[in-house]
Protein backbone atom coordinates (compact mmCIF):
# COMPACT_ATOMS: atom_id res chain seq x y z
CA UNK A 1 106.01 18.71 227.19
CA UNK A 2 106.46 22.37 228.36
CA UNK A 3 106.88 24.96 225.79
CA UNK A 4 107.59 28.61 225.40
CA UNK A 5 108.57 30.88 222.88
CA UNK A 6 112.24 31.97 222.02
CA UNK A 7 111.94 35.05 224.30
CA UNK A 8 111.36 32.53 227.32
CA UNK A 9 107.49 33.01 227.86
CA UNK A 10 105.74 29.73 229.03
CA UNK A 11 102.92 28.98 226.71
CA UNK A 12 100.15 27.76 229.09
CA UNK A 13 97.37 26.38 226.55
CA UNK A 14 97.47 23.25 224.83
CA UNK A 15 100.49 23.28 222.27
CA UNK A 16 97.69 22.12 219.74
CA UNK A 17 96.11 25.45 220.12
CA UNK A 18 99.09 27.81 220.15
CA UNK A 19 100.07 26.44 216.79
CA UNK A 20 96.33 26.56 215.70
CA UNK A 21 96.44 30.21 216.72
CA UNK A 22 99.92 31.12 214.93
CA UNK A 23 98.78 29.72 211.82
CA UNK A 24 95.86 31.32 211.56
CA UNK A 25 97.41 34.80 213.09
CA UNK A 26 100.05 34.57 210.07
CA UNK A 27 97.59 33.38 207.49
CA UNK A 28 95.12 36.03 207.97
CA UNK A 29 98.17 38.73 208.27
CA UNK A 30 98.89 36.68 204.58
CA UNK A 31 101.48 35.09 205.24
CA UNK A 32 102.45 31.28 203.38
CA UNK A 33 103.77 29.20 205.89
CA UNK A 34 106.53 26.07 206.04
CA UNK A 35 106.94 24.13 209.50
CA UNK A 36 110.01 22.57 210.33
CA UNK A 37 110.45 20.46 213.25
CA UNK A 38 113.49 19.37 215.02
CA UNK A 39 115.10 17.81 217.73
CA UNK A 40 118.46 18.01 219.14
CA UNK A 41 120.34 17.03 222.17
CA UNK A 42 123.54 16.89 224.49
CA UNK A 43 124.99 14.95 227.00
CA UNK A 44 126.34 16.89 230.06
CA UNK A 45 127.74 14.47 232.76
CA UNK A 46 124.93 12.47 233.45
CA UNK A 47 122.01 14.09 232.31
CA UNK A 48 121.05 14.21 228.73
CA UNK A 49 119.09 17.63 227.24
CA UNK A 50 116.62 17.20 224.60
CA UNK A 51 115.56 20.49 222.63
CA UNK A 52 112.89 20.18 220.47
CA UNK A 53 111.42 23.07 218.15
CA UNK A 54 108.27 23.98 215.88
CA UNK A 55 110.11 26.42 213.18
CA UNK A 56 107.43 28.73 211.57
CA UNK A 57 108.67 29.94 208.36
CA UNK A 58 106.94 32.82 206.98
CA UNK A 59 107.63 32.64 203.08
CA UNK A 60 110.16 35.71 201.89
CA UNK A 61 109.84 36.74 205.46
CA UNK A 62 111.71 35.27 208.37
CA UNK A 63 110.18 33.19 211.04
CA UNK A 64 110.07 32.14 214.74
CA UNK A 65 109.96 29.25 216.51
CA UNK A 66 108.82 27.56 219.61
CA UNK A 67 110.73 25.92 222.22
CA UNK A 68 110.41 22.49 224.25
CA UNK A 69 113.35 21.63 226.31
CA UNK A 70 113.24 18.26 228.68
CA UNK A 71 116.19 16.61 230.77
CA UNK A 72 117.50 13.12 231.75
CA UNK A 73 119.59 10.76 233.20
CA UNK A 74 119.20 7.97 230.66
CA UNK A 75 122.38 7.05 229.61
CA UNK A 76 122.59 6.31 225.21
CA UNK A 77 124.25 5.03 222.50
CA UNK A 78 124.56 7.60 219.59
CA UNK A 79 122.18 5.70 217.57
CA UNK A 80 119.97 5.53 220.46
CA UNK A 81 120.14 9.21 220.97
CA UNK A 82 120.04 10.74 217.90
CA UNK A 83 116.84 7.56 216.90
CA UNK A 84 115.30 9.46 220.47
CA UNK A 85 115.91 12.69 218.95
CA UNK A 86 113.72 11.47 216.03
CA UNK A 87 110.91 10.13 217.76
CA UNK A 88 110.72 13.26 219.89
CA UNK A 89 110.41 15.19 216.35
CA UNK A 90 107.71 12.73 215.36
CA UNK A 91 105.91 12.88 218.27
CA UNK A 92 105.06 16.18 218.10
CA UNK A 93 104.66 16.47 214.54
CA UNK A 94 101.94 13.46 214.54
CA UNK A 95 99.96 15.58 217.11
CA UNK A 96 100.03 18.69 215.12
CA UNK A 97 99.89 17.03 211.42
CA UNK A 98 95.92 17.56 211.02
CA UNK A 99 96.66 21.07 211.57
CA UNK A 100 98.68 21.09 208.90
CA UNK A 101 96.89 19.54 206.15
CA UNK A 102 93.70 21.69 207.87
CA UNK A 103 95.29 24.34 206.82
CA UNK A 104 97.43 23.77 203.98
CA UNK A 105 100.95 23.90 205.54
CA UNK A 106 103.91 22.14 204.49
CA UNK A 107 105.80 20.14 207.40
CA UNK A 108 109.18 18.63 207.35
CA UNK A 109 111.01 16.43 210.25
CA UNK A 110 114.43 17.85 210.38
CA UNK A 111 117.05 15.28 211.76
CA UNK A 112 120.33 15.90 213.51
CA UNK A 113 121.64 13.02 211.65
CA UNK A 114 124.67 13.53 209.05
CA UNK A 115 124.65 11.80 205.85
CA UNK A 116 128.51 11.61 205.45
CA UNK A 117 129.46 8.12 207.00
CA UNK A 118 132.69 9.51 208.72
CA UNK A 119 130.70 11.17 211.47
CA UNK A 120 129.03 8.85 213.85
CA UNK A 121 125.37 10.31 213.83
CA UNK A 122 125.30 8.62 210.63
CA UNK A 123 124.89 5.33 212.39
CA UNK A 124 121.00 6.01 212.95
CA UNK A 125 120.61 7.27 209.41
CA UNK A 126 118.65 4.12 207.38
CA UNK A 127 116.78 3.69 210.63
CA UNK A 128 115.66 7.20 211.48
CA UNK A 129 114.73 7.31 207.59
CA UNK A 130 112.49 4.61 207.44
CA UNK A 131 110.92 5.39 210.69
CA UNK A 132 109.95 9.11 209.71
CA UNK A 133 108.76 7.88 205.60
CA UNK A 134 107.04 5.37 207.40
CA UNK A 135 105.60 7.39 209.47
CA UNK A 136 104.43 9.56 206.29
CA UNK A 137 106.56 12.88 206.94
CA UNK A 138 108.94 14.75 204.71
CA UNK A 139 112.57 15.09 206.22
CA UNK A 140 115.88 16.64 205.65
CA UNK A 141 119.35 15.55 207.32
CA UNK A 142 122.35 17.61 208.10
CA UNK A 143 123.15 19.79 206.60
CA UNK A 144 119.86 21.16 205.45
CA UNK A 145 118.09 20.26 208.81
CA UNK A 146 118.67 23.77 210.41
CA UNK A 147 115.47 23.46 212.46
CA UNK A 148 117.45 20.63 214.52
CA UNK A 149 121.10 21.20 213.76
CA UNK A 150 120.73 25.27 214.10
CA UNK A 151 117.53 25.97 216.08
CA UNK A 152 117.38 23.07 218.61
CA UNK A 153 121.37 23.20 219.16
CA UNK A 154 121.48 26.50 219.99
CA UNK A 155 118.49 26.07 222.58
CA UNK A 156 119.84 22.64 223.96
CA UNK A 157 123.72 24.21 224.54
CA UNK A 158 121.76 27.06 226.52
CA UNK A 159 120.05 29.76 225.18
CA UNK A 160 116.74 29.95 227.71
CA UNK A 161 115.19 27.34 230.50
């Protein structure tokens, strides 16, 4: 995965570090950090855009995120796209979680995924639930996932890349 910050600047080092280094950078600056991280996506045509973000929230004092954006023609089901979303959110949050218990930081998976059964996003719900408790993470759904419904929607309906 390719990342960059919200300006547009690639970030060239291991995404491990970067996040080592921002934590640390806000810690020492005494900041208490949350991470939230999200995925969301959008079909246009036949390509499929996945955005997927690392929210840092600085406690009483805004926050930034970073950016990983990644195209496809794979063609989905809902369920099967907004379960992908998931697993995108996981993956990067299972390669950064030692960080985060290294240093003390709260994490939560934020999924696109609607808990009102009119809307059809709700069809990966009990799925993409037991998938990220299994997998040990915290998680919110819409509407209090703004790292994925907010963050990653604004990036995947083009903001930068």
């Amino acid at each position: 995965m390719k990342w960059r910050t919200y300006k547009g600047v690639l970030i060239r080092q291991p995404i491990y570090n970067c996040v080592e280094q921002n934590i640390i950078k806000e810690t020492l600056a005494g900041f208490r950090l949350k991470v939230c991280i999200g995925t969301d996506s959008q079909v246009f045509g036949n390509e499929t855009v996945f955005a997927t973000v690392i929210v840092f929230l600085r406690e009483k004092n805004g926050g930034y995120m970073l950016i990983s954006k990644e195209r496809n023609r794979q063609q989905y089901s809902i369920k099967e796209r907004m379960l992908a979303e998931v697993a995108r959110s996981i993956e990067i949050a299972y390669e950064l979680c030692d960080l985060f218990s290294k240093y003390h930081i709260d994490l939560e998976i934020h999924a696109d995924i609607n808990n009102n059964s009119h809307f059809k996003s709700n069809e990966a719900l009990r799925e993409a639930t037991g998938y990220i408790l299994g997998m040990g993470f915290a998680f919110k759904t819409k509407p209090d996932a703004f790292a994925s419904s907010c963050c990653a929607d604004k990036m995947v309906n083009g903001a930068i890349f």
